[in-house]
C-alpha atoms as a PDB file:
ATOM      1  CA  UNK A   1      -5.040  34.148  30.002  1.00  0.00           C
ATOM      2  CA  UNK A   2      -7.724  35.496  27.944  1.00  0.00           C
ATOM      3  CA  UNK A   3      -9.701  37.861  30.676  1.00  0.00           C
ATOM      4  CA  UNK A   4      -6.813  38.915  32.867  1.00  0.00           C
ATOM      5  CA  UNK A   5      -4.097  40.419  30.211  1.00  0.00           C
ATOM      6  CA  UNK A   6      -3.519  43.248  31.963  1.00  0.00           C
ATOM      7  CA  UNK A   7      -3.345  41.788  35.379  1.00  0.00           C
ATOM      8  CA  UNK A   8      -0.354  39.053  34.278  1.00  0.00           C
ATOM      9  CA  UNK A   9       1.131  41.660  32.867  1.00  0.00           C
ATOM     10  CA  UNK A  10       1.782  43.575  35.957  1.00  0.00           C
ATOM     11  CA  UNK A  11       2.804  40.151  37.587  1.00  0.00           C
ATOM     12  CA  UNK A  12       4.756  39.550  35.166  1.00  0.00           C
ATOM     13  CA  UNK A  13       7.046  42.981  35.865  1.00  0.00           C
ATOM     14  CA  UNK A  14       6.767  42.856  39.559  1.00  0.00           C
ATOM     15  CA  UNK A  15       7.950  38.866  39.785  1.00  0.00           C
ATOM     16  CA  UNK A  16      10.937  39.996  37.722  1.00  0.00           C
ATOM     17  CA  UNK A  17      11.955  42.476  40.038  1.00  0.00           C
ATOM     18  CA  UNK A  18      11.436  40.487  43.006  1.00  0.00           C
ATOM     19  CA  UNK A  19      13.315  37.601  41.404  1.00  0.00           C
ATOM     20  CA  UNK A  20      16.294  40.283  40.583  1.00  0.00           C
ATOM     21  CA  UNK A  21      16.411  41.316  43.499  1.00  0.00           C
ATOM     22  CA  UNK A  22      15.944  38.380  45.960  1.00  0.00           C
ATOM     23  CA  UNK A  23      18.689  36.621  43.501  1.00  0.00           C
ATOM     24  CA  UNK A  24      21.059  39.185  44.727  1.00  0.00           C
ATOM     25  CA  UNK A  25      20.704  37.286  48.125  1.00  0.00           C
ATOM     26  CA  UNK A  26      23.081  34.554  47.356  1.00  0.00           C
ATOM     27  CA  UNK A  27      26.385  37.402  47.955  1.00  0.00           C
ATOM     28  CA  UNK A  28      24.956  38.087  51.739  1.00  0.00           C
ATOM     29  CA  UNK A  29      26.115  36.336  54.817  1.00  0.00           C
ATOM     30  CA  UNK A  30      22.574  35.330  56.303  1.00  0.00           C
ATOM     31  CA  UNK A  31      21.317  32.177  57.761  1.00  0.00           C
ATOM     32  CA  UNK A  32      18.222  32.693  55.220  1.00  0.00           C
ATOM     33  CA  UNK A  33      20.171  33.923  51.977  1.00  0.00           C
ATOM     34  CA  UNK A  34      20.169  30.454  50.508  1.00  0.00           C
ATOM     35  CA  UNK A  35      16.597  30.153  50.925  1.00  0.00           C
ATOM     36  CA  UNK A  36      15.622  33.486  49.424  1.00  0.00           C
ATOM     37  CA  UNK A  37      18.133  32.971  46.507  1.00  0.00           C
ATOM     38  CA  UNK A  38      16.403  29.483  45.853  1.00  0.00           C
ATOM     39  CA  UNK A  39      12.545  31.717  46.085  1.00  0.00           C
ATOM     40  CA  UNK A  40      14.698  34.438  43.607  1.00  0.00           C
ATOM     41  CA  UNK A  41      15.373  31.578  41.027  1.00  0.00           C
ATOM     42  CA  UNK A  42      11.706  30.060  41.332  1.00  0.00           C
ATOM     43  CA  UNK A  43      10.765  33.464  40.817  1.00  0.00           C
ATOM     44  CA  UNK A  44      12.881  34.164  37.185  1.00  0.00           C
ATOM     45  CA  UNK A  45      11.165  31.183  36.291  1.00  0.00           C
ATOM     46  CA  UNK A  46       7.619  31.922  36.785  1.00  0.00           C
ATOM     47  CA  UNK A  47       8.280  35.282  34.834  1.00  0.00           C
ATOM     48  CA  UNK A  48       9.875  33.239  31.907  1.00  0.00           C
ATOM     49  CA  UNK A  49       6.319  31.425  31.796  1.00  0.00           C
ATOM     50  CA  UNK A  50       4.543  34.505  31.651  1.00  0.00           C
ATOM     51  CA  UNK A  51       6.644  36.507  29.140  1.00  0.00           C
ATOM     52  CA  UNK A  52       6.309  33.122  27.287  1.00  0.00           C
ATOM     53  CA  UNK A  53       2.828  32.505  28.048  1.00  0.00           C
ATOM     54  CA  UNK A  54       1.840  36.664  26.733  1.00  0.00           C
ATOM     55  CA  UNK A  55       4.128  36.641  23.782  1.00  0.00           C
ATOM     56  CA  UNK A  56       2.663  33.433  22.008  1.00  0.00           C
ATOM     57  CA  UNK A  57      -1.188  33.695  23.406  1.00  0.00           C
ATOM     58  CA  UNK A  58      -2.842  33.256  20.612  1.00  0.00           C
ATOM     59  CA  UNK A  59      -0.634  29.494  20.017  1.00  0.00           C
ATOM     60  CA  UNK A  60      -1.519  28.770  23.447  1.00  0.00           C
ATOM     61  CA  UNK A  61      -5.280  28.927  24.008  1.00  0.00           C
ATOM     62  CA  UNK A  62      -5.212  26.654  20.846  1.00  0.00           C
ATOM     63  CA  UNK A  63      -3.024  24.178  22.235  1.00  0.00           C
ATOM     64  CA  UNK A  64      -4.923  24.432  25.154  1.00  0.00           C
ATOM     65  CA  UNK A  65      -8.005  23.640  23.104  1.00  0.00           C
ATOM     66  CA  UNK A  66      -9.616  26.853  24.457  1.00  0.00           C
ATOM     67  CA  UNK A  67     -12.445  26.649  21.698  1.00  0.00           C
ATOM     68  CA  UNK A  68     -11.894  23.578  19.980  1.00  0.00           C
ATOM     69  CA  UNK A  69     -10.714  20.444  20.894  1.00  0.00           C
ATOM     70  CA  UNK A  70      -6.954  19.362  20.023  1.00  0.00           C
ATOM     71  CA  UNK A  71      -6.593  15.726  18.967  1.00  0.00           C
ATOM     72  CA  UNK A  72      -2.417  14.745  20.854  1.00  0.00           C
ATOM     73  CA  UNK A  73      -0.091  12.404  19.939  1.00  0.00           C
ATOM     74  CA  UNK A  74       2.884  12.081  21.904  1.00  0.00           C
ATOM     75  CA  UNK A  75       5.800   9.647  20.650  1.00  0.00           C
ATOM     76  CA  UNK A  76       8.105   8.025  23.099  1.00  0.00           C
ATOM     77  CA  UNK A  77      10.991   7.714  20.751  1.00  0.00           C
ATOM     78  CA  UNK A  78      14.134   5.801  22.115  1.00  0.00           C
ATOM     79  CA  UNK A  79      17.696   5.476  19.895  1.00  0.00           C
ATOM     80  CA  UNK A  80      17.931   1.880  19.846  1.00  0.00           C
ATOM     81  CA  UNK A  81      16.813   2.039  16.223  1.00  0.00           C
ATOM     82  CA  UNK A  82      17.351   5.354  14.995  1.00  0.00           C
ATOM     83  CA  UNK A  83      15.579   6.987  12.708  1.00  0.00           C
ATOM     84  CA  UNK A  84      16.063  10.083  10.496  1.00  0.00           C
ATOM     85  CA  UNK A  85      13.089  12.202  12.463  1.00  0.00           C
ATOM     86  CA  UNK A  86      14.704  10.620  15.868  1.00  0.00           C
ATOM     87  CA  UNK A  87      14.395   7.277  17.505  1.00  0.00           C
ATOM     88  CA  UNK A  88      12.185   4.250  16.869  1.00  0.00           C
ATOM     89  CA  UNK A  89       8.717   5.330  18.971  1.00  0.00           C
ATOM     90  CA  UNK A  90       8.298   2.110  21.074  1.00  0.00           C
ATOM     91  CA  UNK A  91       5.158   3.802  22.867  1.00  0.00           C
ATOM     92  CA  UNK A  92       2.249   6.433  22.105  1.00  0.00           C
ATOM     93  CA  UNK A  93      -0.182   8.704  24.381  1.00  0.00           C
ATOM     94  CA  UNK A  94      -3.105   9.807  22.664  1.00  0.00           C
ATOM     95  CA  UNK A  95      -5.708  12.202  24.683  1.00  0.00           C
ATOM     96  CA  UNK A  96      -7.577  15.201  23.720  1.00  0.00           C
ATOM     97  CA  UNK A  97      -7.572  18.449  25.252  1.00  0.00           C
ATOM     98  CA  UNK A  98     -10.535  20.452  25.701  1.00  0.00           C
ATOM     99  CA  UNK A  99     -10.502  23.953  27.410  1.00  0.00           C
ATOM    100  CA  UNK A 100      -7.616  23.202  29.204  1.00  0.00           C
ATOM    101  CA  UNK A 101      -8.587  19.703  30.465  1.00  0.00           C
ATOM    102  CA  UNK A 102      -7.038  16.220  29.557  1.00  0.00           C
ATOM    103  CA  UNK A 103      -9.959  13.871  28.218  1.00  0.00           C
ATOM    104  CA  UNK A 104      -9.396  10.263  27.222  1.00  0.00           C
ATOM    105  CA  UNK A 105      -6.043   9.731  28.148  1.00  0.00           C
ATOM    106  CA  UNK A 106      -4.639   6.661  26.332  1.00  0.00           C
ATOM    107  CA  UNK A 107      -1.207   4.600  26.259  1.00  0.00           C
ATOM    108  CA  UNK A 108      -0.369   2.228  24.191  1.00  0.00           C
ATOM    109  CA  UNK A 109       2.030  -0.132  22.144  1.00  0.00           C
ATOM    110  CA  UNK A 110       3.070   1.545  18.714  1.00  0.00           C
ATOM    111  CA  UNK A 111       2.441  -2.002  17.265  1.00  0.00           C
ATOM    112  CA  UNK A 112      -1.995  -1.433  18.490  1.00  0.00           C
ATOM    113  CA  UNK A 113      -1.905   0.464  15.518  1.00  0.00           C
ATOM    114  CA  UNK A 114      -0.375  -1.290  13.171  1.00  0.00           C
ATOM    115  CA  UNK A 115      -2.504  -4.580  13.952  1.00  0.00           C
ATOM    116  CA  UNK A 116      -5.472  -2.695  13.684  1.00  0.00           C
ATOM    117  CA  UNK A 117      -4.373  -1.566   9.875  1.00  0.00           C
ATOM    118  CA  UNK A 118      -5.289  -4.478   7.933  1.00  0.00           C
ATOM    119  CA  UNK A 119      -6.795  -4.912   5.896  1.00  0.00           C
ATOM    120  CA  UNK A 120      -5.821  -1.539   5.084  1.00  0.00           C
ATOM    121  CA  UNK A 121      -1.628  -2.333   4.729  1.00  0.00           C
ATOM    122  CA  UNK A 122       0.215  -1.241   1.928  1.00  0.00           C
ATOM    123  CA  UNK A 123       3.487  -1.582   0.895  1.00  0.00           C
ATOM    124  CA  UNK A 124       6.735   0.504   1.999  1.00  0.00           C
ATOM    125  CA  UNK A 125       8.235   3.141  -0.281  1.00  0.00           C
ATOM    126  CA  UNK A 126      10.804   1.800  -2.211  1.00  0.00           C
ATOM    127  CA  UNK A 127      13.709   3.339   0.193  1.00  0.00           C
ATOM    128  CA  UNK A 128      12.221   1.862   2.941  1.00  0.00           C
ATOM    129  CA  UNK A 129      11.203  -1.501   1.402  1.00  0.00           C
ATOM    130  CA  UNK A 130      15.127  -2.332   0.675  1.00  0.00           C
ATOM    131  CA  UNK A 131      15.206  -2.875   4.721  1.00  0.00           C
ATOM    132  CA  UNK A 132      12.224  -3.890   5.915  1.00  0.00           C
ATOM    133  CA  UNK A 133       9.090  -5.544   4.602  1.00  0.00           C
ATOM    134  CA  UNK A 134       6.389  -4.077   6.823  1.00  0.00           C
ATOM    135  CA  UNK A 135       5.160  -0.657   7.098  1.00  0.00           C
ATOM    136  CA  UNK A 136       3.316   1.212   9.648  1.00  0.00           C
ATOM    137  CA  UNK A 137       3.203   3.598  12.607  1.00  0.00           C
ATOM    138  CA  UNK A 138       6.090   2.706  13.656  1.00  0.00           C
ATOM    139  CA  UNK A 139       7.903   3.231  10.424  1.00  0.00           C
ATOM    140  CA  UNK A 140       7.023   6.958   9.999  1.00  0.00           C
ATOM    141  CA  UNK A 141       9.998   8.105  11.675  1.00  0.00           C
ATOM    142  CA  UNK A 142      11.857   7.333   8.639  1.00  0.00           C
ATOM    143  CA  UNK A 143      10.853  10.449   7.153  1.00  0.00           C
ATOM    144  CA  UNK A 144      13.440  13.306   7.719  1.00  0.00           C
ATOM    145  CA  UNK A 145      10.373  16.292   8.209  1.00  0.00           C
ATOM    146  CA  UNK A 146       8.244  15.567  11.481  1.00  0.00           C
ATOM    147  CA  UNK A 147       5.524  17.278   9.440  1.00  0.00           C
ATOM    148  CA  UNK A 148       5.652  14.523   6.715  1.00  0.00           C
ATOM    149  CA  UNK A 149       5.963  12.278   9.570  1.00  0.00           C
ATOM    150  CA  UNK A 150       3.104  13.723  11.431  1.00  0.00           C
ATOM    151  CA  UNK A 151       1.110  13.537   8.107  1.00  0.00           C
ATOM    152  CA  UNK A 152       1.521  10.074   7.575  1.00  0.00           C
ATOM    153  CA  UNK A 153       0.778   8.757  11.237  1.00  0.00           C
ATOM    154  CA  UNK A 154      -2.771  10.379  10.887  1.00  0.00           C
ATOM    155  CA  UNK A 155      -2.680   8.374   7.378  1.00  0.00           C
ATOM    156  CA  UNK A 156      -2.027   5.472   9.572  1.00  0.00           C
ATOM    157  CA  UNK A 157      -4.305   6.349  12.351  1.00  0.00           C
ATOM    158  CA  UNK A 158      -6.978   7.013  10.148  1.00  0.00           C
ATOM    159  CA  UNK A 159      -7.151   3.755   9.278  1.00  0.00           C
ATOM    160  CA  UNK A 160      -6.696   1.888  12.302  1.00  0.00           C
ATOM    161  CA  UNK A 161     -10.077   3.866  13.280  1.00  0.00           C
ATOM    162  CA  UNK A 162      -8.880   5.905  15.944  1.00  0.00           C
ATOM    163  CA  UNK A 163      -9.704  10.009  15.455  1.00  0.00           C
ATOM    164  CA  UNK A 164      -6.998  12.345  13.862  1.00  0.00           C
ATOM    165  CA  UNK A 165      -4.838  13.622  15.125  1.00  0.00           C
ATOM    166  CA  UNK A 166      -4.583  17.755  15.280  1.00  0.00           C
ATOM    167  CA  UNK A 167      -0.766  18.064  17.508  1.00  0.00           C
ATOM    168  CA  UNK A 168       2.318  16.321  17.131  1.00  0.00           C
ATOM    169  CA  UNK A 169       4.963  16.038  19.863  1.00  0.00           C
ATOM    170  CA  UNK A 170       7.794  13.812  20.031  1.00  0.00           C
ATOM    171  CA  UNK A 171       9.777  12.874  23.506  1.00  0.00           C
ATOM    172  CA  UNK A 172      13.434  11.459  22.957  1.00  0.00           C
ATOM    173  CA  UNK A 173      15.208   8.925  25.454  1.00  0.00           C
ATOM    174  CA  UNK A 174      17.637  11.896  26.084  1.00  0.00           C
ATOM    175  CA  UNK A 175      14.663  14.096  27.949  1.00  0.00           C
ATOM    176  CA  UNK A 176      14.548  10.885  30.813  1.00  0.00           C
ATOM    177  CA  UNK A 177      18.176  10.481  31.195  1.00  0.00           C
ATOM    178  CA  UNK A 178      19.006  14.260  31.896  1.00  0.00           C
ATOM    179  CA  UNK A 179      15.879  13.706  34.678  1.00  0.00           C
ATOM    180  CA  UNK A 180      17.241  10.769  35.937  1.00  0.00           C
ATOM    181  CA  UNK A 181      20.725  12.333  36.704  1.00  0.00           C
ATOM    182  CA  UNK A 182      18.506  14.693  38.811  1.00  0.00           C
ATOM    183  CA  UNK A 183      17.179  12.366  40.623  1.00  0.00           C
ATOM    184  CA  UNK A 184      20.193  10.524  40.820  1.00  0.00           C
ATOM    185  CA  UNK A 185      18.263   6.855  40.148  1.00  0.00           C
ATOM    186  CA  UNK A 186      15.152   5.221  40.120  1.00  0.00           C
ATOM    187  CA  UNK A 187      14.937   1.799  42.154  1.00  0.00           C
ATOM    188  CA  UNK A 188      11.881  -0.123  40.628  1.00  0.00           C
ATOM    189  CA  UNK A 189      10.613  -3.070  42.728  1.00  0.00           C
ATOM    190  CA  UNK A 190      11.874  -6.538  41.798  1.00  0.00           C
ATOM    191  CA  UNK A 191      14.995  -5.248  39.772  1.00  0.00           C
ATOM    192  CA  UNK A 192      18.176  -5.080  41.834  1.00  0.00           C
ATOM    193  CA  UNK A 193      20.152  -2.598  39.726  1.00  0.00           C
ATOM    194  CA  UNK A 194      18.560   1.400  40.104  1.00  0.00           C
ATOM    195  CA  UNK A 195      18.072   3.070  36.760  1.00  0.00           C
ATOM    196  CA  UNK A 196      20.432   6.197  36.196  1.00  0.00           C
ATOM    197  CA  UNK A 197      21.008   8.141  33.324  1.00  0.00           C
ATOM    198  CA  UNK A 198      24.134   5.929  32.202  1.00  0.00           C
ATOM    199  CA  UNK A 199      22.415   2.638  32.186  1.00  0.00           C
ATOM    200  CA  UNK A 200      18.366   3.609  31.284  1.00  0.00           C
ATOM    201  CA  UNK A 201      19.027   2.756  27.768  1.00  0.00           C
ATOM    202  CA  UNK A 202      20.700  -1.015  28.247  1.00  0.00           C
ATOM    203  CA  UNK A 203      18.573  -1.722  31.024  1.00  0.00           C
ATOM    204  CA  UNK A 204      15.567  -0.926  29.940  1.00  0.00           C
ATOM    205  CA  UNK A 205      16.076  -2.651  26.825  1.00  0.00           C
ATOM    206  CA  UNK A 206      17.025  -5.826  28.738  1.00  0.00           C
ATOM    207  CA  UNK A 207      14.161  -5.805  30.784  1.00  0.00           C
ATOM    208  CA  UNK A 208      11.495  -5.276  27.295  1.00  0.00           C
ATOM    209  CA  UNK A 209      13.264  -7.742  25.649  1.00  0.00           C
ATOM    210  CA  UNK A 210      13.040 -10.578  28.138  1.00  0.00           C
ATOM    211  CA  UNK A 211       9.351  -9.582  28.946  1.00  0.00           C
ATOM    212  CA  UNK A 212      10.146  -8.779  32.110  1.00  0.00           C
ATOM    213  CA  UNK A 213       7.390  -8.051  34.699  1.00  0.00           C
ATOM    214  CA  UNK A 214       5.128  -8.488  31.676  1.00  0.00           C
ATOM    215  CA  UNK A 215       1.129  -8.761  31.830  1.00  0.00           C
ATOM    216  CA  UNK A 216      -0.208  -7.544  28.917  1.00  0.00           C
ATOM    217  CA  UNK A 217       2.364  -6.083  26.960  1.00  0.00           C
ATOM    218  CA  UNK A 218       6.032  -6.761  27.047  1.00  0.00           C
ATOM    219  CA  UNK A 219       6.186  -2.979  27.938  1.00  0.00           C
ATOM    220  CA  UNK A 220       4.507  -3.170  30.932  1.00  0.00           C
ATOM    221  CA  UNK A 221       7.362  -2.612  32.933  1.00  0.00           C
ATOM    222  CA  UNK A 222       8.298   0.961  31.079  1.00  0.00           C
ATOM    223  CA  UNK A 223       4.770   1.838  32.853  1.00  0.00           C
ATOM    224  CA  UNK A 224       5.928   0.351  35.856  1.00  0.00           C
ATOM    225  CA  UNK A 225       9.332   3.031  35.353  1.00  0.00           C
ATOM    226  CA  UNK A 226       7.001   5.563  35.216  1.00  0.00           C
ATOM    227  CA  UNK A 227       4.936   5.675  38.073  1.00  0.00           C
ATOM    228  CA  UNK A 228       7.974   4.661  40.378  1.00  0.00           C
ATOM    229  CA  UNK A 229       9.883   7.910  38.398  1.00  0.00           C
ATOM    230  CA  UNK A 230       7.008  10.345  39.717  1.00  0.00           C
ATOM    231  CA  UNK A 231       6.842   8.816  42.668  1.00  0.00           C
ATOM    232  CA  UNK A 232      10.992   9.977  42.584  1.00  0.00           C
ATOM    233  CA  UNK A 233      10.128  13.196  41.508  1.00  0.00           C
ATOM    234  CA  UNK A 234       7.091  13.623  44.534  1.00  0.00           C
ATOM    235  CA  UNK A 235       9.627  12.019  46.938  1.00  0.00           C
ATOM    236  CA  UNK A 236      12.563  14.427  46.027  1.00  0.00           C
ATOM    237  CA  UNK A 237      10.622  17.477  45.351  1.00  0.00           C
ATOM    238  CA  UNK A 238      12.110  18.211  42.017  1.00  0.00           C
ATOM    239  CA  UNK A 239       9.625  19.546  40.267  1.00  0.00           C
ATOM    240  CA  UNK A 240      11.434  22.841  39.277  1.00  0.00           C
ATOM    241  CA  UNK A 241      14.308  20.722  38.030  1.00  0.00           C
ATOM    242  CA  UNK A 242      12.305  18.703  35.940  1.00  0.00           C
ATOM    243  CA  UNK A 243      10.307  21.805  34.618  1.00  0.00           C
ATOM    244  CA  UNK A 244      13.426  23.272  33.855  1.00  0.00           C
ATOM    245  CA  UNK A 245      14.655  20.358  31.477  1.00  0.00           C
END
């Protein structure tokens, strides 16, 4: 990004035209139109990453941790308990990135925080103490400005002993279900009914809350989800359609 400006640049104009013009394929009665119309459209969008990726540079490399390294937290927020910054984050991914590369890539129960906080707890605000007792990790969704929220997880984080935190990002329930409509269900071993973007929400639920296909964590079987999801996504080929959403 840094050392070849110029040279993405230049791909970045001649992918565009190419992508115009094999899009224009679609209106010709060939055998191969389809296929160059679908090589068009993969086209547009590798020049919508570039004009993206040279307009905001600067933003990148950082996130990228191109010369120092960024400190991620990534909520998995689902609406089964809403919350005025978006739903209650059942699960977290911590990992830092370091010129480009993912190091110590973590998952984990937003409740490992919260047991780690004593003897550091402290009592709600008084909005939030007129509903719930406890307060923690996963109660900073209750603020209404992700930054405040943001600002209080490292608060919380902090003193759990894990290192702060430097980017925020937030993943609603919404992102999986337009993915599973894609890929138009996701059959996970042992559980007779395949997940689809009408019934993620119940199901999943169900299956947590009975500790279903648990080992260590009654959310074992979200990680289960996962890997069967990607192995959905390999299995399909859809990773332009899930890049796209």
């Amino acid at each position: 990004i840094r050392e070849n400006k110029n040279a993405l640049t230049t791909l970045d104009e001649a992918i565009k035209k190419a992508g115009t013009l094999y899009e224009k394929a679609e209106n010709i009665d060939h055998p191969m139109a389809k296929t160059v119309t679908k090589a068009g459209n993969a086209l547009s969008r590798v020049g919508w990453i570039l004009d993206f990726t040279l307009a905001h540079e600067t933003d990148i490399l950082a996130l990228l941790g191109a010369d120092t390294p960024e400190r991620y937290i990534v909520f998995n927020q689902n609406r089964d308990e809403i919350r005025a910054n978006g739903g209650f984050p059942g699960s977290i991914i911590t990992f830092t990135m370091y010129k480009g590369n993912i190091e110590d890539f973590r998952t984990d129960d937003v409740y490992y925080y919260d047991w780690n906080l004593y003897p550091y707890k402290e009592p709600p605000p008084p909005w939030l103490s007129l509903i719930s007792g406890n307060y923690g990790l996963r109660d900073v969704n209750y603020y209404a400005s992700f930054r405040d929220t943001l600002d209080k997880a490292n608060n919380f984080i902090e003193k759990s002993g894990d290192p702060t935190v430097t980017v925020g990002v937030a993943i609603h329930q919404w992102l999986v279900e337009d993915m599973l409509g894609v890929l138009s269900g996701v059959t996970l071993s042992g559980v007779n009914i395949p997940f689809t973007s009408e019934n993620f929400s119940p199901l999943m639920s169900t299956l947590v809350e009975s500790r279903y296909g648990e080992r260590t964590s009654a959310k074992d079987v979200l990680g289960d989800f996962v890997s069967a999801f990607f192995e959905k996504v390999e299995k399909q080929k859809a990773y332009s359609d899930m890049f796209d959403i």
